[in-house]
N, C-alpha and C. Protein backbone atom coordinates (compact mmCIF):
# COMPACT_ATOMS: atom_id res chain seq x y z
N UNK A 1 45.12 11.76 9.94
CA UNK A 1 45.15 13.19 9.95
C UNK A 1 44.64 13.71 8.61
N UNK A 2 43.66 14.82 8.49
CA UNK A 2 43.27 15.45 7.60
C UNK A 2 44.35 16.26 6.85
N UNK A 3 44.36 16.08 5.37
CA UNK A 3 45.42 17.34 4.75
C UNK A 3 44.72 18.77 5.73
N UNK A 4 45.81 19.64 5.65
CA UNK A 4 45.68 21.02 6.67
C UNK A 4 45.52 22.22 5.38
N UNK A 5 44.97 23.02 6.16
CA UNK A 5 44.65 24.25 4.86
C UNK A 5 45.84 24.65 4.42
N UNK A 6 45.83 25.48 3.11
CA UNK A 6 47.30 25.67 2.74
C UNK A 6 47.72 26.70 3.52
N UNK A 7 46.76 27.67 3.91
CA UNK A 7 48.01 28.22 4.91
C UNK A 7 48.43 28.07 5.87
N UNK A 8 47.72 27.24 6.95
CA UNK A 8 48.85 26.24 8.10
C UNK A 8 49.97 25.69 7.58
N UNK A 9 49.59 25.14 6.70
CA UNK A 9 51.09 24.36 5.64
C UNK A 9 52.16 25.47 5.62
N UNK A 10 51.44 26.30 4.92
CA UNK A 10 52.70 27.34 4.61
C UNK A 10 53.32 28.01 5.54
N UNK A 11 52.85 28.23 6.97
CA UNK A 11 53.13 28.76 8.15
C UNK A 11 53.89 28.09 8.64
N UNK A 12 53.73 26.10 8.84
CA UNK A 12 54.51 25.08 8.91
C UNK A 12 55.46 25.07 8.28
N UNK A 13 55.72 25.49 7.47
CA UNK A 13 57.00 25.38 6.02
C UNK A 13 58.06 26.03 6.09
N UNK A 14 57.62 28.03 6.52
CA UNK A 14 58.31 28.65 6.82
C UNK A 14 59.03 28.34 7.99
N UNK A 15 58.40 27.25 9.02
CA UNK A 15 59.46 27.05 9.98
C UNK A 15 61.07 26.18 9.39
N UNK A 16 60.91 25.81 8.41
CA UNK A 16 62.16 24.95 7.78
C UNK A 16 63.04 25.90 7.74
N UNK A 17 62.30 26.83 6.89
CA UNK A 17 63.10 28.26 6.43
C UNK A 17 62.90 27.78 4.59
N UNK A 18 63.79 28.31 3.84
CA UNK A 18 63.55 27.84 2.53
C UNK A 18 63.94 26.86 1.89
N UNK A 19 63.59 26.31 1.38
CA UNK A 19 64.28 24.64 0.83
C UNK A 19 64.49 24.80 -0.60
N UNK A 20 65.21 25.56 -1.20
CA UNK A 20 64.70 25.52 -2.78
C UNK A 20 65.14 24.09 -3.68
N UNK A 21 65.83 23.24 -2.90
CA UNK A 21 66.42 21.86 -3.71
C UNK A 21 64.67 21.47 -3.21
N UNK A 22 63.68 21.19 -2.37
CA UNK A 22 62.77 20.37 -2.18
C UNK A 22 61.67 21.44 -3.51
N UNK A 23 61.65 22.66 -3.59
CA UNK A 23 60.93 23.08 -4.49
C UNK A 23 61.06 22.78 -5.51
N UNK A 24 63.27 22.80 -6.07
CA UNK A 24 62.65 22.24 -7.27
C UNK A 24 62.33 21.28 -7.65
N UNK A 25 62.05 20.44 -7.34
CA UNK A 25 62.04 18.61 -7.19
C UNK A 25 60.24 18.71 -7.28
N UNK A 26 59.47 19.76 -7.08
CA UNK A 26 57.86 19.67 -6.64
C UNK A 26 57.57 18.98 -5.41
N UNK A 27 58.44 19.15 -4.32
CA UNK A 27 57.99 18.44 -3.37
C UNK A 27 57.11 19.42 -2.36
N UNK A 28 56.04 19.18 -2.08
CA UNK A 28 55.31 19.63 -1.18
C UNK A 28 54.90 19.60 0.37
N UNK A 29 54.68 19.64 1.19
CA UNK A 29 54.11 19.40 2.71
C UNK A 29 52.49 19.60 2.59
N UNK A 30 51.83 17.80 2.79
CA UNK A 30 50.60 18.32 2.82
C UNK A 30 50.05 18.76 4.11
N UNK A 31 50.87 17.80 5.23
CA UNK A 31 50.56 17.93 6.49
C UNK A 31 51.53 18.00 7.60
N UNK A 32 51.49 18.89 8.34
CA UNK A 32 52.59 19.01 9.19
C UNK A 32 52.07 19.48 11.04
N UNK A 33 52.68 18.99 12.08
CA UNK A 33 52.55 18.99 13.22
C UNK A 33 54.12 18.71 14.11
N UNK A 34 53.99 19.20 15.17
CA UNK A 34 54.79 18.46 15.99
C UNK A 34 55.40 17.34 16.03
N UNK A 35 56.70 16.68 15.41
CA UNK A 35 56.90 14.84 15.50
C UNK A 35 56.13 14.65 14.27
N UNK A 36 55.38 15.30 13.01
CA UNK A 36 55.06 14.57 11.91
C UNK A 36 54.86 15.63 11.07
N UNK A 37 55.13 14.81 10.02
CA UNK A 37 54.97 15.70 8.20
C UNK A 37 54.61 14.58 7.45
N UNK A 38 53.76 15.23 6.47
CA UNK A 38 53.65 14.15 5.46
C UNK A 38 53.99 15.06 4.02
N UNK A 39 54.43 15.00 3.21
CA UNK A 39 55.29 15.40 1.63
C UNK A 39 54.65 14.61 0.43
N UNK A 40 54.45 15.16 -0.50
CA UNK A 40 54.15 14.70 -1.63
C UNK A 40 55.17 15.08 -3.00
N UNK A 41 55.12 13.82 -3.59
CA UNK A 41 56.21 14.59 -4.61
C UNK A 41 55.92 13.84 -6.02
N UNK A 42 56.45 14.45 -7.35
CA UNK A 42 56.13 13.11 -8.36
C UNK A 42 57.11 12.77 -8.50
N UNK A 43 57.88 12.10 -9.25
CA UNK A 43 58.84 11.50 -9.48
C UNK A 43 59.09 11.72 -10.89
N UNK A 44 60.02 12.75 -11.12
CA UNK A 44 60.35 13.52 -12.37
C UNK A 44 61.21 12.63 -13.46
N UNK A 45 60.86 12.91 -14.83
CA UNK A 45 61.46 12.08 -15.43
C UNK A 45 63.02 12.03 -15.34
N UNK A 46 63.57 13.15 -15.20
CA UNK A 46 64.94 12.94 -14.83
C UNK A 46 65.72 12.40 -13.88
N UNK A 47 65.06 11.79 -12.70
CA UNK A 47 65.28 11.24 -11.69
C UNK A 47 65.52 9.89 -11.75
N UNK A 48 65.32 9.40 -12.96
CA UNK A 48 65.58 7.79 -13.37
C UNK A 48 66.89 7.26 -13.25
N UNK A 49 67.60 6.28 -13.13
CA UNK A 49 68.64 5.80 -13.01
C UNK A 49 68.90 5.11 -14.43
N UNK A 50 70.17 4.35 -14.36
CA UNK A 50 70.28 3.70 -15.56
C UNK A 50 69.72 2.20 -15.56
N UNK A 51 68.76 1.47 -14.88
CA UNK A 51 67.85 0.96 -14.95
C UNK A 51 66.37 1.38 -15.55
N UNK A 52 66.14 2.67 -15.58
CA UNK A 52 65.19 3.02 -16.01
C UNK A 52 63.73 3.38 -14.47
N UNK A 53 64.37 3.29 -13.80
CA UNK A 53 63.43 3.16 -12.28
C UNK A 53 63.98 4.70 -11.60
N UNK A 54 63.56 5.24 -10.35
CA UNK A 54 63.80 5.98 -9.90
C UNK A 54 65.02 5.77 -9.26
N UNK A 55 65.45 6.88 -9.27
CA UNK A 55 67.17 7.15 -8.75
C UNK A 55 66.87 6.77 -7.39
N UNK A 56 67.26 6.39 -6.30
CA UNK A 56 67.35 6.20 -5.01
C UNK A 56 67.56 7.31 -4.41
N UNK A 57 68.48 7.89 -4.97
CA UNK A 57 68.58 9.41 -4.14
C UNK A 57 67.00 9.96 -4.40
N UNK A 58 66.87 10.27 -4.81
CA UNK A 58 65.16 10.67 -5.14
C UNK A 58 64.81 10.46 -4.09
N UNK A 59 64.93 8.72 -3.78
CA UNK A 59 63.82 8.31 -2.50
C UNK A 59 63.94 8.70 -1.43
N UNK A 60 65.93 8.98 -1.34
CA UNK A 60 65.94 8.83 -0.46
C UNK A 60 65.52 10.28 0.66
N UNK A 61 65.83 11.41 -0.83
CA UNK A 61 65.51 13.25 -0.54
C UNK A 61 64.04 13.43 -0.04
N UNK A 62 63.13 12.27 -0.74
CA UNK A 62 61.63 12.87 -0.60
C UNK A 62 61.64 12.42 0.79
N UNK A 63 62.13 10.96 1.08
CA UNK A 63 62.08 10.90 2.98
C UNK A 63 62.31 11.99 3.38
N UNK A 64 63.97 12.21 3.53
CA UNK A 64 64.66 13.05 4.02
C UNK A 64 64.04 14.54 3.92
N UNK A 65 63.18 14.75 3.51
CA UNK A 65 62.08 15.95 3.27
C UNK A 65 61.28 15.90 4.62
N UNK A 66 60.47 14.70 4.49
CA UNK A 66 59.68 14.62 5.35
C UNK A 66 60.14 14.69 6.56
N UNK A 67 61.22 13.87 7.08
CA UNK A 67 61.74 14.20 8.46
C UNK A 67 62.20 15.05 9.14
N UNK A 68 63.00 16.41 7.98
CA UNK A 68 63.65 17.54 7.82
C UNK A 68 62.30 18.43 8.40
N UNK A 69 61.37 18.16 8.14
CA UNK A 69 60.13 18.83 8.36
C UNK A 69 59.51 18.60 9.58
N UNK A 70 59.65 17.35 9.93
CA UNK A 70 58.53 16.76 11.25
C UNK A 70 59.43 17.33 11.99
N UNK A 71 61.06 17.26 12.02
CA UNK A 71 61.59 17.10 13.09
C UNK A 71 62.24 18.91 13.69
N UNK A 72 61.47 19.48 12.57
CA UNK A 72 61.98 21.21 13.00
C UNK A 72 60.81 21.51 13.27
N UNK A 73 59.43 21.36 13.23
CA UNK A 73 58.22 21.79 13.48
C UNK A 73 57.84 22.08 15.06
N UNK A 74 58.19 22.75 15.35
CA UNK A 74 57.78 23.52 16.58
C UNK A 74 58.71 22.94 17.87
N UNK A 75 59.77 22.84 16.88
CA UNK A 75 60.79 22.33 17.95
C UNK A 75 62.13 23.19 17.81
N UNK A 76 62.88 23.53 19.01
CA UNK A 76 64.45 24.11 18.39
C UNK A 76 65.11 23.50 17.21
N UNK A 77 66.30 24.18 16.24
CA UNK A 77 66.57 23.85 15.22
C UNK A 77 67.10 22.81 15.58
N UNK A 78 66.62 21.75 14.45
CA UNK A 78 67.68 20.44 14.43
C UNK A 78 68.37 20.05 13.32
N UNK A 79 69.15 19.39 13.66
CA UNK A 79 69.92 18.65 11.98
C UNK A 79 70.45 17.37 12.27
N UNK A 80 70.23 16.95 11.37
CA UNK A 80 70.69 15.39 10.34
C UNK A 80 71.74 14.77 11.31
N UNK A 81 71.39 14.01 12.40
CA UNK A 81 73.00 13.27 12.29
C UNK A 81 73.39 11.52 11.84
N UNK A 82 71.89 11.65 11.57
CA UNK A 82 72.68 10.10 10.45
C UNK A 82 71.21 9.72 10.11
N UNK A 83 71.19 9.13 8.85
CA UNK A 83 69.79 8.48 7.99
C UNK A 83 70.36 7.09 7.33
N UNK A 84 69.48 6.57 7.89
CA UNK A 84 69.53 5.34 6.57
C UNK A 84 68.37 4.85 6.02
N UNK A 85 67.75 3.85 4.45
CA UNK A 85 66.83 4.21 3.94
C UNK A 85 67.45 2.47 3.07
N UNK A 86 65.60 1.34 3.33
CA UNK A 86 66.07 0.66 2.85
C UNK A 86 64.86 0.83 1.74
N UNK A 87 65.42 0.35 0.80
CA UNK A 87 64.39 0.05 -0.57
C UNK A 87 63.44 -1.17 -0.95
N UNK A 88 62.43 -1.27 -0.98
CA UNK A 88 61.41 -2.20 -0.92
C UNK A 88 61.03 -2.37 -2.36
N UNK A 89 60.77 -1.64 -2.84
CA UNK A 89 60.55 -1.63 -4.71
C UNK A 89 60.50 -0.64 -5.54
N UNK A 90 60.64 -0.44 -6.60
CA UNK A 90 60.93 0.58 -7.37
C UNK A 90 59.72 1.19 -7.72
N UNK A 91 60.19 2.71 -7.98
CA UNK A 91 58.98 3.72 -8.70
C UNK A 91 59.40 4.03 -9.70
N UNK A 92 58.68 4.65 -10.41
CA UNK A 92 58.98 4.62 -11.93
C UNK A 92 58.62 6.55 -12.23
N UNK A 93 58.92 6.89 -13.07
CA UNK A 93 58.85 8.46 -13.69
C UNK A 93 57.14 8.54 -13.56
N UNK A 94 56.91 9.21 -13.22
CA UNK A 94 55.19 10.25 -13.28
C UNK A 94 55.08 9.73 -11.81
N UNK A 95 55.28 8.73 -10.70
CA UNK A 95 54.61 8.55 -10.30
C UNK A 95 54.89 8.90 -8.95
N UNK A 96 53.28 9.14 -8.18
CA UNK A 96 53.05 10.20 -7.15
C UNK A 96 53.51 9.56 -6.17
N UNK A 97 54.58 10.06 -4.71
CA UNK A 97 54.87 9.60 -3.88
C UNK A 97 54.26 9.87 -2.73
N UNK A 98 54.60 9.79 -1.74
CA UNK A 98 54.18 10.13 -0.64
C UNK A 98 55.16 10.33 0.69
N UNK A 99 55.50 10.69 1.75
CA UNK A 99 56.61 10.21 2.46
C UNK A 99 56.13 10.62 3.57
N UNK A 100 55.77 9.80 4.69
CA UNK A 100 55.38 10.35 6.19
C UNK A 100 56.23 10.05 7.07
N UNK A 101 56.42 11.22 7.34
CA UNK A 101 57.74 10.67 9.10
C UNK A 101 57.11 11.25 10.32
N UNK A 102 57.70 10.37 11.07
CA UNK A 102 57.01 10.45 12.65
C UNK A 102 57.64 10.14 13.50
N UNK A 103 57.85 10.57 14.53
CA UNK A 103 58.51 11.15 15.90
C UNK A 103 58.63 9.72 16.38
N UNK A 104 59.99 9.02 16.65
CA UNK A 104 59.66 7.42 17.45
C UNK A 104 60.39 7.53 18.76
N UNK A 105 61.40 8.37 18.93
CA UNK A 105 62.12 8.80 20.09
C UNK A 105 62.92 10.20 20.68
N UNK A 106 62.98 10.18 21.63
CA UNK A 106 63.65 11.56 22.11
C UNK A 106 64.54 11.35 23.37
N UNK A 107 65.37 11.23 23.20
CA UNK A 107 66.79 11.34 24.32
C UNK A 107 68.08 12.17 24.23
N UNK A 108 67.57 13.16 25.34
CA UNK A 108 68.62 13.98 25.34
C UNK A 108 68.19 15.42 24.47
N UNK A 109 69.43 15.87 23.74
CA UNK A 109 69.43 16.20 22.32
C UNK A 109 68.96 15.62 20.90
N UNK A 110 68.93 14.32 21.54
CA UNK A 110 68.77 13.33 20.19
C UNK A 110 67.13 13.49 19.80
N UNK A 111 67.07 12.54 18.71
CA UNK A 111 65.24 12.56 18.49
C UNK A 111 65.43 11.09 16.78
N UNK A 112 64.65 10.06 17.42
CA UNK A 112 64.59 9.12 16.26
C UNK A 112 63.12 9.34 15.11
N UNK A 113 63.71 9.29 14.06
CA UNK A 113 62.00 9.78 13.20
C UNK A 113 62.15 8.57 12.54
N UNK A 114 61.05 7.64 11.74
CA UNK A 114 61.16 7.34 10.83
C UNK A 114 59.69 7.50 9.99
N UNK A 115 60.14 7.18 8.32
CA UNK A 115 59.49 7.30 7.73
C UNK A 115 59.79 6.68 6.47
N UNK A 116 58.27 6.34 5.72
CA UNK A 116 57.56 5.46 4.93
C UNK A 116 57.79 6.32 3.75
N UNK A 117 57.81 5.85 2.26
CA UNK A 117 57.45 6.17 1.26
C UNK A 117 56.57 5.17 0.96
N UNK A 118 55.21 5.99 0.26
CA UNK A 118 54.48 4.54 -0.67
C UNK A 118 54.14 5.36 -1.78
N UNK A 119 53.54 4.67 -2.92
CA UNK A 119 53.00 5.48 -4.01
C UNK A 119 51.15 5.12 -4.28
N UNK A 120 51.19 5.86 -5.33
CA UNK A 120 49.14 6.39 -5.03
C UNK A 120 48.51 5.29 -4.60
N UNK A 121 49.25 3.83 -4.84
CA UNK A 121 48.22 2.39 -4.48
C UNK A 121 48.65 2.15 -2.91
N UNK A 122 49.58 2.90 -2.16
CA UNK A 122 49.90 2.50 -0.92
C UNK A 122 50.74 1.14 -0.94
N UNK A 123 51.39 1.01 -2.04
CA UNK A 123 52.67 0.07 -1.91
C UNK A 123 53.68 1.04 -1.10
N UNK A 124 54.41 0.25 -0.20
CA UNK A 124 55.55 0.36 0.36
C UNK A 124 57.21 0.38 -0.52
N UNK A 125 57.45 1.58 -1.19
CA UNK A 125 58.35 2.00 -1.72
C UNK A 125 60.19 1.75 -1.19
N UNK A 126 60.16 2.55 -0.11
CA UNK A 126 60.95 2.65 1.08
C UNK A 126 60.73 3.23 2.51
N UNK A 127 61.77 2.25 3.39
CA UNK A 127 61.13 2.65 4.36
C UNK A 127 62.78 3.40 4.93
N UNK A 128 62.87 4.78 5.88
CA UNK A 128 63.99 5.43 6.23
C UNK A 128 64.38 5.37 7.50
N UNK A 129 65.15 5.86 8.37
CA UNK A 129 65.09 5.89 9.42
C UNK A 129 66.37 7.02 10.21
N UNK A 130 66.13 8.12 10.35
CA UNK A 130 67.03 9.16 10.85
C UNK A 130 66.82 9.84 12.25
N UNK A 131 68.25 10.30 12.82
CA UNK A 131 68.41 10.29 13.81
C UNK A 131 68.61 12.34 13.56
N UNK A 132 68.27 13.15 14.52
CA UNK A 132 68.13 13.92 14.42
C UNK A 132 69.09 14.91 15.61
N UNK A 133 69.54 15.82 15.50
CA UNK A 133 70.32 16.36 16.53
C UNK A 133 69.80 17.77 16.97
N UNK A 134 68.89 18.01 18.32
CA UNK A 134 68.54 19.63 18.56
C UNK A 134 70.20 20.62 18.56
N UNK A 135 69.86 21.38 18.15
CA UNK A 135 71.26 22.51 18.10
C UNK A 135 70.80 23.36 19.22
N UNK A 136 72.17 23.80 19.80
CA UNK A 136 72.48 24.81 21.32
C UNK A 136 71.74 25.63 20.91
N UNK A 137 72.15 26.27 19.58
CA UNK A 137 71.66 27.44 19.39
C UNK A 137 71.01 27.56 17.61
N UNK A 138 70.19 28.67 17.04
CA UNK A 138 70.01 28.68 16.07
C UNK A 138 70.30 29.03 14.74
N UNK A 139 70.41 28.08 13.32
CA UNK A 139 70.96 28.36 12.23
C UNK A 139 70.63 30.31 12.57
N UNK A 140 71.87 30.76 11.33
CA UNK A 140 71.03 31.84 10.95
C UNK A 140 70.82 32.47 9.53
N UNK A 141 69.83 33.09 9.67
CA UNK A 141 69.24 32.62 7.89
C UNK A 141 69.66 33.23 6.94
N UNK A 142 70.01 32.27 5.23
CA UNK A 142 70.59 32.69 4.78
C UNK A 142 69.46 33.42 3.67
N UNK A 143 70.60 34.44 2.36
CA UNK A 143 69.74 34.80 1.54
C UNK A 143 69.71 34.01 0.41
């Protein structure tokens, strides 16, 4: 899939509603559709752990971005009902992520996404895997 112009993106985005924890982090949506998003993010120096590597939560938010995204995109509101996220190797401060999630099932209410982190060389970072829940009815928005 081609990155999408920024204002499809942004049209796509507003369907989340506002995310300001993914803004401040610089996380972006380069591409978004039905069942997929793809997110870009850097990996801020403060995000380091006491190893000196990226915090895991990091990894695990920039997924959790991406799926948060694929899985509300032109679909009734959904939410989170369980993620898990295994770690393959570490990223380090400056460096550019990536996170694509994609639609793997749908039963019921339910909906399975998973998704990849890699960084600019296409190493495999982490890989996630969340389960998603359509709601009866819709959030309503806050200020």
């Amino acid at each position: 899939m081609p990155d999408m112009p920024s204002d499809t993106v942004a049209a796509g985005a507003s369907s989340l509603g506002h995310d300001p924890a993914a803004a401040h982090l610089g996380i972006e949506i380069r591409e978004l559709s039905e069942g997929f998003a793809k997110v870009v993010g850097t990996v801020p120096s403060f995000m380091l752990n006491g190893l000196g590597t990226c915090h895991g939560g990091y990894l695990f938010f920039i997924a959790d971005t991406a799926f948060g995204a694929a899985c509300n995109e032109g679909q009734p509101v959904t939410m989170a009902a369980e993620a898990s996220i295994v770690f393959a190797r570490p990223a380090q401060a400056g460096d550019q992520l990536t996170a694509t999630a994609r639609l793997r099932s749908r039963f019921g209410r339910n909906s399975i996404y998973d998704a990849s982190v890699v960084n600019r060389d296409g190493e495999l970072i982490a890989e996630f895997r969340g389960r998603c829940v359509t709601l009866r009815s819709r959030v309503s928005e806050r200020s």
